[in-house]
Protein backbone atom coordinates (compact mmCIF):
# COMPACT_ATOMS: atom_id res chain seq x y z
CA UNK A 1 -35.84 -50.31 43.26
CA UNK A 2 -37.51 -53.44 41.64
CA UNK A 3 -40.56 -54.81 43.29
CA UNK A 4 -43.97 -56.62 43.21
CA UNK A 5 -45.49 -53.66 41.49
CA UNK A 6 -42.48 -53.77 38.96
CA UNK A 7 -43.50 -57.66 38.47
CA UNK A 8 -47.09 -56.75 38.07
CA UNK A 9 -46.34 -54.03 35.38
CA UNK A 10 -43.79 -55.48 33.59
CA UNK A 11 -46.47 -58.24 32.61
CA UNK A 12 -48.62 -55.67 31.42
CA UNK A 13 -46.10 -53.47 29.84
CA UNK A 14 -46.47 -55.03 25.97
CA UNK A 15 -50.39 -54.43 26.07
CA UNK A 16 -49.83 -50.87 27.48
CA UNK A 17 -47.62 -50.13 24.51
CA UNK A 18 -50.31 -50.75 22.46
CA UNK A 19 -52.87 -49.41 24.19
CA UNK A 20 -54.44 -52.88 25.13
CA UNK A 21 -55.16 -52.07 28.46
CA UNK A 22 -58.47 -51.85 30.38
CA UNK A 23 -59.05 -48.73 31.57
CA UNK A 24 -58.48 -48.93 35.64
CA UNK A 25 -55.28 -51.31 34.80
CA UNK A 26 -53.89 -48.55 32.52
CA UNK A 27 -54.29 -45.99 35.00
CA UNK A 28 -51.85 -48.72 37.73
CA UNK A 29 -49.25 -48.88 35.15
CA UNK A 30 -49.14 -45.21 34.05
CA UNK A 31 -49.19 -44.00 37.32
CA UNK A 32 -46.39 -46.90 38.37
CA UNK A 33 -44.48 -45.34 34.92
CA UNK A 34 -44.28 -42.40 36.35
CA UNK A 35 -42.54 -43.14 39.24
CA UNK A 36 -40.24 -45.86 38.23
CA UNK A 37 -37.82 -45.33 35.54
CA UNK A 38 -36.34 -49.19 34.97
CA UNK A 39 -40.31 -50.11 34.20
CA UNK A 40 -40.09 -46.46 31.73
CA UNK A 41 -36.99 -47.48 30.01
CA UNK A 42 -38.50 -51.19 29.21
CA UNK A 43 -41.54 -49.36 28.05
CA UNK A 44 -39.89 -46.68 25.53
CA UNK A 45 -37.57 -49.80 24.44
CA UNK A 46 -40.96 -51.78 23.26
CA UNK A 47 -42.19 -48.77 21.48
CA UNK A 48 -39.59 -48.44 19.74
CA UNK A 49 -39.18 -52.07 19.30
CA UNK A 50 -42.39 -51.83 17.82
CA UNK A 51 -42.42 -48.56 15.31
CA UNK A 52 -38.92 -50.19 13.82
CA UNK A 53 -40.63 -53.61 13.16
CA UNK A 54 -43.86 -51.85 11.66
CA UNK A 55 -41.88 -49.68 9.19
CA UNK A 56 -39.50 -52.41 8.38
CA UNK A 57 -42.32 -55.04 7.67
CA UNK A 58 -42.88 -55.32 3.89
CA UNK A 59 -46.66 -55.65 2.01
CA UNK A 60 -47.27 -58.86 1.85
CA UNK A 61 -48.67 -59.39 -1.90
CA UNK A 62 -51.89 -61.05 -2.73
CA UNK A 63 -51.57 -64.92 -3.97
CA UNK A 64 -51.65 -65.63 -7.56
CA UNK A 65 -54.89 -68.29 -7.45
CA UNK A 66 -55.71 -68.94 -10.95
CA UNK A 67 -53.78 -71.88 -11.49
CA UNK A 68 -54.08 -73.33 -7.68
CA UNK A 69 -57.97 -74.69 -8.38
CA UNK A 70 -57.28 -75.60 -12.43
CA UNK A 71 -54.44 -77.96 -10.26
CA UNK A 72 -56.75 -79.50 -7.51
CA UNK A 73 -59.75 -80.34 -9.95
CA UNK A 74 -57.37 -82.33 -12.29
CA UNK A 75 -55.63 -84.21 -9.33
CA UNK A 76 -58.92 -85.25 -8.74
CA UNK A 77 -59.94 -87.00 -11.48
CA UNK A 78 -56.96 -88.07 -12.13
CA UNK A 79 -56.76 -90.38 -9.06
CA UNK A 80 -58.46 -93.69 -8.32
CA UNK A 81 -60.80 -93.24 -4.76
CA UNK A 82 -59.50 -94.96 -2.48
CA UNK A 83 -62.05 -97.97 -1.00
CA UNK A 84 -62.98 -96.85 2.38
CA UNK A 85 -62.23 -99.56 5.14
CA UNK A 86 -65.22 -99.87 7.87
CA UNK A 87 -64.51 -100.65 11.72
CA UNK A 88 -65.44 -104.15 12.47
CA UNK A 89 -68.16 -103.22 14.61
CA UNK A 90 -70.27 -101.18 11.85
CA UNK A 91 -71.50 -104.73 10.62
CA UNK A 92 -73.33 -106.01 13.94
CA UNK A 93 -74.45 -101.87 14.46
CA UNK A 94 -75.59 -101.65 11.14
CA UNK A 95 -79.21 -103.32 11.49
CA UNK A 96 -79.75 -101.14 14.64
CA UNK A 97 -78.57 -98.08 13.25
CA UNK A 98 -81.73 -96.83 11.33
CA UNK A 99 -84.20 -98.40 14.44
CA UNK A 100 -84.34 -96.08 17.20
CA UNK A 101 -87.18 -98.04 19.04
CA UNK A 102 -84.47 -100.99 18.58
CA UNK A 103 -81.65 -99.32 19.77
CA UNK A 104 -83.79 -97.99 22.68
CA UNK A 105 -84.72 -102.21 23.77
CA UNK A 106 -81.75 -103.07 22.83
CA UNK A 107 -79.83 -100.80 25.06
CA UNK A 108 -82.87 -101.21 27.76
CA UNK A 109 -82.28 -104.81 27.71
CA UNK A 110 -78.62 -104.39 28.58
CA UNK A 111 -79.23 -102.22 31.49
CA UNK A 112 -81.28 -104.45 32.95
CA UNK A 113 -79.48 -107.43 32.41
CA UNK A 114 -76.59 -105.52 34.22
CA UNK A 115 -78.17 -104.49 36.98
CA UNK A 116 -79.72 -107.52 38.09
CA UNK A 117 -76.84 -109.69 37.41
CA UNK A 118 -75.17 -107.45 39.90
CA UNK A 119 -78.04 -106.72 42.09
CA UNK A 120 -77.05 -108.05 45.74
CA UNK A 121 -79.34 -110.89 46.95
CA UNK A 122 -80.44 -112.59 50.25
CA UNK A 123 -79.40 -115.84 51.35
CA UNK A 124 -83.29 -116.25 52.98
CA UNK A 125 -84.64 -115.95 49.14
CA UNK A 126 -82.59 -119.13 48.19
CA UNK A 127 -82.88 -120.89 51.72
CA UNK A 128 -83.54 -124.13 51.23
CA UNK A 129 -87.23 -125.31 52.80
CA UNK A 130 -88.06 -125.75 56.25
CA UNK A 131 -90.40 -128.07 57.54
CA UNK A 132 -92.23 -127.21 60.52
CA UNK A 133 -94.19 -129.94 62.82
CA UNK A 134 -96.24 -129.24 65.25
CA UNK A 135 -96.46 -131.78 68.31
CA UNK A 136 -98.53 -132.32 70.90
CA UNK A 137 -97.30 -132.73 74.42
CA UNK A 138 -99.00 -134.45 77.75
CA UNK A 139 -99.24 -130.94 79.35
CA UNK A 140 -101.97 -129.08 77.80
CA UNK A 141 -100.24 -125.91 79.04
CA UNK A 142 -97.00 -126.57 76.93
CA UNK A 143 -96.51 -127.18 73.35
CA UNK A 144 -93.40 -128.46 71.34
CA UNK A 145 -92.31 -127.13 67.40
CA UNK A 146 -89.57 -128.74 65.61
CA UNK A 147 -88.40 -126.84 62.90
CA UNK A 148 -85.97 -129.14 60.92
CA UNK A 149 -83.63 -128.70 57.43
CA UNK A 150 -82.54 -131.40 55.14
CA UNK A 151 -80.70 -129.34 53.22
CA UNK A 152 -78.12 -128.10 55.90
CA UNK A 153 -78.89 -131.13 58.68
CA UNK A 154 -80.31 -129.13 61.34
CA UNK A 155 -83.04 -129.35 63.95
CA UNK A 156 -84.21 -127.24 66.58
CA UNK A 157 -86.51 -128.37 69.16
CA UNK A 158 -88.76 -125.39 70.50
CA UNK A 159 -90.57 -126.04 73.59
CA UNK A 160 -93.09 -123.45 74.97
CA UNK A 161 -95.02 -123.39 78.19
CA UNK A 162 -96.50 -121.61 80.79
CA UNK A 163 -93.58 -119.77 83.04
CA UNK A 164 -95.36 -119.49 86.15
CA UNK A 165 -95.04 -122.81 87.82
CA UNK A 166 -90.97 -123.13 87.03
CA UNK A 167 -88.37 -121.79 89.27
CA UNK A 168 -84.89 -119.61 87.49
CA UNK A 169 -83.67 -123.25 86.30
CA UNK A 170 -86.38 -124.10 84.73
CA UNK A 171 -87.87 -126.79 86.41
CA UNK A 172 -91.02 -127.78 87.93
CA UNK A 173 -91.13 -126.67 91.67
């Protein structure tokens, strides 16, 4: 009967053939061998699979190099170089290239130049200017601001006084 151990060995089969195997993982599949014969018969098929290809592979002979390098060298001077072709950018990275401490600035600068283009800003920073006036009033216990913007055509009258006298409306009693 084929199973999941079957699957599991049958993956491992080709390495136990050879002997490939770690030790606890060759003890599974010889122990699994020994019980199931499709998993045997697929492993005595690879060995001999294996013994027929070994005595059937012929000696492969050693190159003949002596006239390989005698070939190469006179290739070589035969032949013109070729001009090499630079990138377009090796021209402006050129004068950098040998300046670390420039490269370094140079790369500094950038950074910087980034991050505070990008750097998020407040509106207050570039508010336009607000002129305050302070002005008197005939109570002495109340005093009036007016806080006014040219820029954006607004004005805000503030006044402040003494809370005790007025009723919830506001007004004098």
């Amino acid at each position: 009967m084929w199973g999941l151990t079957c699957a599991w060995v049958r993956s491992r089969l080709d390495r136990h053939a050879d002997g490939a195997l770690g030790e606890r993982a060759g003890r599974v599949v010889a122990a699994h061998l020994g019980r199931c014969d499709a998993c045997r018969a697929a492993t005595d098929d690879l060995v001999r699979l294996k013994a027929i290809v070994r005595e059937e592979s012929p000696q492969v002979a050693d190159p003949d190099w002596s006239g390989f390098w005698v070939t190469v060298k006179a290739r070589i001077v035969s032949e013109a170089p070729r001009p090499v072709r630079e990138s377009w950018w090796v021209p402006f990275w050129k004068p950098i290239w040998g300046h670390p401490r420039l490269a370094f600035g140079g790369m500094l600068m950038m950074v910087l130049v980034t991050a505070f283009t990008f750097w998020p800003t407040d509106d207050a920073a570039f508010a336009s200017p607000v002129s305050v006036q302070d002005v008197s009033a005939d109570d002495p216990e109340r005093s009036v601001m007016v806080y006014s913007s040219r820029a954006h055509g607004v004005t805000v009258i503030w006044v402040f006084g003494s809370s005790e006298n007025a009723d919830a409306n506001g007004d004098e009693p």
